[in-house]
N, C-alpha and C. Protein backbone atom coordinates (compact mmCIF):
# COMPACT_ATOMS: atom_id res chain seq x y z
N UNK A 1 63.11 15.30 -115.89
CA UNK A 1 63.24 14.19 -114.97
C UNK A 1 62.74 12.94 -115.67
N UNK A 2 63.83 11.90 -115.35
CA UNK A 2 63.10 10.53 -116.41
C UNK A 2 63.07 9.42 -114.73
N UNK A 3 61.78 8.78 -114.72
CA UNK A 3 60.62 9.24 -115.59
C UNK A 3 60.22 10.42 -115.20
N UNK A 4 58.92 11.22 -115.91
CA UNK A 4 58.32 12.35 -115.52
C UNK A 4 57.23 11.89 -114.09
N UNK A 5 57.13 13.13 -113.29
CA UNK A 5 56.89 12.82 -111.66
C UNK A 5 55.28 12.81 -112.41
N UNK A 6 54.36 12.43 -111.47
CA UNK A 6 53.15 12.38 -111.43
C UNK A 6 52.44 13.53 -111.81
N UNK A 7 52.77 14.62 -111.62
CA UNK A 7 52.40 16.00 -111.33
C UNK A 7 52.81 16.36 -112.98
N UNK A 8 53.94 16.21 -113.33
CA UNK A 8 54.32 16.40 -115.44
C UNK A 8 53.53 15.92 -115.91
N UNK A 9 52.99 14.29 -115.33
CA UNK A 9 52.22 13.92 -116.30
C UNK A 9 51.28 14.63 -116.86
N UNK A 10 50.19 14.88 -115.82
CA UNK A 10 49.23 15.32 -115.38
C UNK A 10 49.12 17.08 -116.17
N UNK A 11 50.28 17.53 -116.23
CA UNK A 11 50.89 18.75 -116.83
C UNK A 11 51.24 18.58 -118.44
N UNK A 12 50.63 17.76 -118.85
CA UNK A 12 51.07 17.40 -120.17
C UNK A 12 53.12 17.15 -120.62
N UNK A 13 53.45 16.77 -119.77
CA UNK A 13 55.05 17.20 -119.78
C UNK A 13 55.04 15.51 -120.05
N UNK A 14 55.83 14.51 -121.38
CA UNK A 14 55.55 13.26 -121.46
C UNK A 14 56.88 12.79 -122.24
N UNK A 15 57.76 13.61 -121.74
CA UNK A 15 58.99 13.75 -122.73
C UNK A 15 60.30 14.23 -121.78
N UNK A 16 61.12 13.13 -121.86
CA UNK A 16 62.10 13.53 -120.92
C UNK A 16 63.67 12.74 -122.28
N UNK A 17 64.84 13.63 -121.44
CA UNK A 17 66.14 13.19 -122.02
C UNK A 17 66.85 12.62 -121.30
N UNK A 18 67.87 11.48 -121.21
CA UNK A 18 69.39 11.08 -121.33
C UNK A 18 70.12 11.39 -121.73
N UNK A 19 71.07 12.07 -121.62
CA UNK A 19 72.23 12.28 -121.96
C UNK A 19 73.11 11.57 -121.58
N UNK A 20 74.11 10.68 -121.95
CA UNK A 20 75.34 9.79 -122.10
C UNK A 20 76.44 10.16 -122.70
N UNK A 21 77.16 9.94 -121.78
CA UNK A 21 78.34 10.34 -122.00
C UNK A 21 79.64 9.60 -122.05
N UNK A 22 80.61 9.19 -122.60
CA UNK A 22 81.62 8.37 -121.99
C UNK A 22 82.75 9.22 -121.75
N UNK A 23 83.42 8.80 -120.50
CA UNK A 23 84.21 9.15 -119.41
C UNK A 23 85.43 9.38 -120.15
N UNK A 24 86.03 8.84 -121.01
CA UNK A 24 87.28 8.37 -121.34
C UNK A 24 87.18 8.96 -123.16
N UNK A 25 85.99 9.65 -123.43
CA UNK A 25 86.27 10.27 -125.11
C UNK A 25 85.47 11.61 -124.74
N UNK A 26 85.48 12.51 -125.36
CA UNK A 26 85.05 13.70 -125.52
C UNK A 26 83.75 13.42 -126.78
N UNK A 27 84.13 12.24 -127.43
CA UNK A 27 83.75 12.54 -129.08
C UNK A 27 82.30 11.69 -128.72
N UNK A 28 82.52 10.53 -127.56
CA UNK A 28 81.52 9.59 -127.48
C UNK A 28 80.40 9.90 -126.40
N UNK A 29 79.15 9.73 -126.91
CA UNK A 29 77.91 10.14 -126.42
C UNK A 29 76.96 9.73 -127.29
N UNK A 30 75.45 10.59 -126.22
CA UNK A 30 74.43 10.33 -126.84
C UNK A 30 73.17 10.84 -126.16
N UNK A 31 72.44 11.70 -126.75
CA UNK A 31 71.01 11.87 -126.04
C UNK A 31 69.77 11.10 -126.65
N UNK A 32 69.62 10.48 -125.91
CA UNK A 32 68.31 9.63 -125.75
C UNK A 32 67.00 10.59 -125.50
N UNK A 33 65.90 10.18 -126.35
CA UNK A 33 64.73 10.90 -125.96
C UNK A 33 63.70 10.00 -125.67
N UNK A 34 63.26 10.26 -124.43
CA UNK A 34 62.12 9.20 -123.87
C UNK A 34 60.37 9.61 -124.15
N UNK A 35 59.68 9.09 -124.64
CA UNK A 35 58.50 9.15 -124.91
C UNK A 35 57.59 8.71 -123.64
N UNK A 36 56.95 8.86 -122.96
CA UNK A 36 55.85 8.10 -122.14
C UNK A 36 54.69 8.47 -122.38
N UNK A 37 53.67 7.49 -122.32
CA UNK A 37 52.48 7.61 -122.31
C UNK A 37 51.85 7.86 -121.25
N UNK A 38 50.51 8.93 -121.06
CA UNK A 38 49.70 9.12 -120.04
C UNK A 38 48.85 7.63 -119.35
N UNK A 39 48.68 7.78 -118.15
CA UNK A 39 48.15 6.72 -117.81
C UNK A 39 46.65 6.66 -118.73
N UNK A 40 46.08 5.27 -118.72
CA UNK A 40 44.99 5.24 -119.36
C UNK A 40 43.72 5.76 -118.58
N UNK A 41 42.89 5.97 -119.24
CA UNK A 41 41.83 6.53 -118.46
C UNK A 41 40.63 5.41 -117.88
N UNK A 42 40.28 5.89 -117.02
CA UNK A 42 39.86 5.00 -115.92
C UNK A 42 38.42 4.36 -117.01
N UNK A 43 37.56 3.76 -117.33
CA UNK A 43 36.76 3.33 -118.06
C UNK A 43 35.37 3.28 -116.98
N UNK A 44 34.40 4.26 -117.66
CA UNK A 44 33.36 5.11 -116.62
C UNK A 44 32.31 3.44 -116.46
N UNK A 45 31.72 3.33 -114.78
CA UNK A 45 30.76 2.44 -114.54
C UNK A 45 30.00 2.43 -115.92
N UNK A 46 28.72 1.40 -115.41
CA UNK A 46 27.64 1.50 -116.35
C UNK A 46 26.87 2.27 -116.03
N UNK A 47 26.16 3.40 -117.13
CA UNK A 47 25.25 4.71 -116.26
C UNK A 47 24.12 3.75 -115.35
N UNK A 48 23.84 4.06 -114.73
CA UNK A 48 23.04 4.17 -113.25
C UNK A 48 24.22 4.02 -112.16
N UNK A 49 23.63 3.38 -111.06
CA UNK A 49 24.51 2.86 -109.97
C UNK A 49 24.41 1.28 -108.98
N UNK A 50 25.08 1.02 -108.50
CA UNK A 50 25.39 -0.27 -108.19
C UNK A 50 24.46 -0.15 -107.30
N UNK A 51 23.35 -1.46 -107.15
CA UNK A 51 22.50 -1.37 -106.20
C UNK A 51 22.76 -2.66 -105.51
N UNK A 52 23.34 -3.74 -105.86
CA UNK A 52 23.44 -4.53 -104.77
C UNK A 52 24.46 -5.96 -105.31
N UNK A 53 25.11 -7.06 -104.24
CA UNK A 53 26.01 -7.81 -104.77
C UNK A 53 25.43 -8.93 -103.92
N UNK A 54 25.59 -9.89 -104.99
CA UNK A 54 25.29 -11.70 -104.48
C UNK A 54 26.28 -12.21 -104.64
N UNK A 55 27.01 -13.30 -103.83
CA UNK A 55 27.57 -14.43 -104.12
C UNK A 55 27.24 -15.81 -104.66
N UNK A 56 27.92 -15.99 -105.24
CA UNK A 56 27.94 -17.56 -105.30
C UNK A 56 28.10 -18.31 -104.26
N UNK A 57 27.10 -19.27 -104.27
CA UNK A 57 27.07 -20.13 -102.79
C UNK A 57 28.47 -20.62 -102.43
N UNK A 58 29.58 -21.14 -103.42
CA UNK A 58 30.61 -21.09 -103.06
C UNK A 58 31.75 -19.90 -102.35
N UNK A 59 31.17 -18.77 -103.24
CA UNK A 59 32.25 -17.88 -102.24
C UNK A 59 33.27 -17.56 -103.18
N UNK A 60 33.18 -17.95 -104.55
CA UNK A 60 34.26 -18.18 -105.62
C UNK A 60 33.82 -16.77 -106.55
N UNK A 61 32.69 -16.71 -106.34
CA UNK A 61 32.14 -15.21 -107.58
C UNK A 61 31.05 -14.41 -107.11
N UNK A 62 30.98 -12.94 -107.82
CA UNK A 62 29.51 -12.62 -107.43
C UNK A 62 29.36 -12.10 -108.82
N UNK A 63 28.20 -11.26 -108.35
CA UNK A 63 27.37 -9.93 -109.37
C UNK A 63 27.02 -8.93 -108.62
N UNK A 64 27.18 -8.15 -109.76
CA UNK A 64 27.26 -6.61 -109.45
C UNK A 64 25.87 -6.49 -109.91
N UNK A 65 24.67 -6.05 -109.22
CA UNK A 65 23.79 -5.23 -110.24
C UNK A 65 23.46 -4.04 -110.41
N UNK A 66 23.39 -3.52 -111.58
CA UNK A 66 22.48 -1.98 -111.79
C UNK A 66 21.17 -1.35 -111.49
N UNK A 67 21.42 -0.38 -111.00
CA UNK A 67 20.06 -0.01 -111.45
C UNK A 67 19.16 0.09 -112.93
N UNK A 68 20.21 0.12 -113.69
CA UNK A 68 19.53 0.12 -114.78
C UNK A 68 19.26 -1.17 -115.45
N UNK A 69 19.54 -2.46 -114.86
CA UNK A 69 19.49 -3.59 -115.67
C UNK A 69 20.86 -4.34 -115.73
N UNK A 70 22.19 -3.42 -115.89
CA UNK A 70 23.05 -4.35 -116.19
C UNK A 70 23.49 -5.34 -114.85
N UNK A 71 24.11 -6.44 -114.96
CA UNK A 71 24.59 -7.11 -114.12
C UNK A 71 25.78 -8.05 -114.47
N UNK A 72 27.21 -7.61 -113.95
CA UNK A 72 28.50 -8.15 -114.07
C UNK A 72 28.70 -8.90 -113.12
N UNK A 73 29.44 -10.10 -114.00
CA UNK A 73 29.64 -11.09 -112.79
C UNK A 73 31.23 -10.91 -112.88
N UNK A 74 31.50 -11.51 -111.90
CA UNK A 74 33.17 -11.70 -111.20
C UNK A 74 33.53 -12.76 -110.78
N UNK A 75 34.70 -13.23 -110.75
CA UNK A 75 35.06 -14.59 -110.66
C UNK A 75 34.95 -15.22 -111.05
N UNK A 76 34.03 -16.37 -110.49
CA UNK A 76 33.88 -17.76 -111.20
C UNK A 76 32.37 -17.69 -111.28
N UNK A 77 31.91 -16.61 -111.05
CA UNK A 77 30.13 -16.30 -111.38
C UNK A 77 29.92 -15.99 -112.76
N UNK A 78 28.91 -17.05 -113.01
CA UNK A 78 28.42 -16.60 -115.07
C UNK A 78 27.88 -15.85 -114.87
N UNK A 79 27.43 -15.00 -116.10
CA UNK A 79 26.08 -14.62 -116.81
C UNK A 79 25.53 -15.11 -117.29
N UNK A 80 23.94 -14.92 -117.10
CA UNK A 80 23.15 -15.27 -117.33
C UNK A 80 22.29 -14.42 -117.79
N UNK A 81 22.37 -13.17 -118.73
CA UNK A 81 21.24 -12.47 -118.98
C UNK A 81 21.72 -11.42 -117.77
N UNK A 82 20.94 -9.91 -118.36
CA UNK A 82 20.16 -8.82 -117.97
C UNK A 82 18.85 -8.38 -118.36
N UNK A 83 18.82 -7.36 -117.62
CA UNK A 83 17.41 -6.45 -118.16
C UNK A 83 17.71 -5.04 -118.75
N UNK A 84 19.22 -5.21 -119.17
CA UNK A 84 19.84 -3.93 -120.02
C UNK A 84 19.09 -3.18 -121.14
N UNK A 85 18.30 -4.25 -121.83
CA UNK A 85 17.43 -4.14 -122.90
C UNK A 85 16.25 -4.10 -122.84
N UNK A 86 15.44 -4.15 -121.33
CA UNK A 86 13.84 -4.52 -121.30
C UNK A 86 13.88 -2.50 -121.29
N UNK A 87 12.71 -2.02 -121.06
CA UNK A 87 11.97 -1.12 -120.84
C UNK A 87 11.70 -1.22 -119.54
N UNK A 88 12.84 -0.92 -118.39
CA UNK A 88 12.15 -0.92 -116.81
C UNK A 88 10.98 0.44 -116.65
N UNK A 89 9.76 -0.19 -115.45
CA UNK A 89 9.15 0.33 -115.27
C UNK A 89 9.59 1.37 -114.10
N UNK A 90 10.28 0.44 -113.26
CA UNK A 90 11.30 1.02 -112.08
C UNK A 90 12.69 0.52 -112.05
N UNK A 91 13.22 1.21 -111.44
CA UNK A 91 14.83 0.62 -111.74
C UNK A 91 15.05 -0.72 -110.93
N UNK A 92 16.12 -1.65 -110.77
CA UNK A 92 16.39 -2.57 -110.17
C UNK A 92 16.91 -1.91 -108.70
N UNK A 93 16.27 -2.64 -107.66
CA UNK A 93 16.64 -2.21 -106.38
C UNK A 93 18.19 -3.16 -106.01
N UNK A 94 17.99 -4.46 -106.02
CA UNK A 94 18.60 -5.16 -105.74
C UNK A 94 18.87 -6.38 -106.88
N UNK A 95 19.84 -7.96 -105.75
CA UNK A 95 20.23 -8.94 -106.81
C UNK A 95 20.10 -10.11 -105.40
N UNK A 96 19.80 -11.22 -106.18
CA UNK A 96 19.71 -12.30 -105.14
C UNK A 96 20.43 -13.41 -105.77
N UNK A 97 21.27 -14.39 -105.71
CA UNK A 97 21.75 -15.22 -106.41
C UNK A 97 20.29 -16.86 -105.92
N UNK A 98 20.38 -17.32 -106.90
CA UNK A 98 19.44 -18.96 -107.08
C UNK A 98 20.38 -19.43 -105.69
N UNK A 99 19.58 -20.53 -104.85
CA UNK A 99 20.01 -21.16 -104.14
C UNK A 99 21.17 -22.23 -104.99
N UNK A 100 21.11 -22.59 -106.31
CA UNK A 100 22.17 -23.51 -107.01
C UNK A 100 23.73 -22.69 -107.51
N UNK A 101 23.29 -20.80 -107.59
CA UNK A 101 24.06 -20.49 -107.82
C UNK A 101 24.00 -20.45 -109.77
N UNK A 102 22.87 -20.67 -110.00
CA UNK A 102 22.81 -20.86 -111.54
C UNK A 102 21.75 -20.01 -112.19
N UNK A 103 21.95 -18.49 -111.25
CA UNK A 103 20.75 -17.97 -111.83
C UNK A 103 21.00 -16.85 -110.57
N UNK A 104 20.06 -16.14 -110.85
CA UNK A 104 19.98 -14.76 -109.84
C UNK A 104 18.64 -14.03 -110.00
């Protein structure tokens, strides 16, 4: 089946044919062999888990933070630093954004 159903993929099956034919010659044709690639793999969080999200006073971005320190911003929210690299004593509970929005 081109393409291969969800379920081939998944089945290692990543290879399907065409066959072509023309109507009007016996002599004229062609099998086509289709290649597809597996979907990509999903790209794992950062180890710990998401403990809490701030906005930007605008409403335009936030941050994600970790428990372990990291913190991704989104949108139109910078970075500014983590604690990916300190030595926590306890993990990060939460995230608060600066009243300017220029800091957290």
């Amino acid at each position: 089946m081109c393409p291969p159903t969800a379920d081939q993929v998944n089945q290692g099956y990543l290879r399907c044919f065409i066959i072509m034919e023309d109507q009007d010659s016996v002599d004229n044709g062609a099998i086509v062999a289709l290649d597809y690639a597996a979907a990509p793999a999903t790209p794992a969080p950062p180890a710990g888990s998401a403990v809490g999200m701030a906005s930007t006073p605008d409403g335009s971005g936030y941050w994600v933070a970790w428990s372990n320190g990291i913190v991704n911003p989104h949108g139109s929210a910078q970075s500014y630093g983590d604690a990916s690299h300190l030595t926590l004593n306890q993990p990060i509970t939460h995230i608060v954004s600066t009243p300017d929005g220029k800091g957290y």
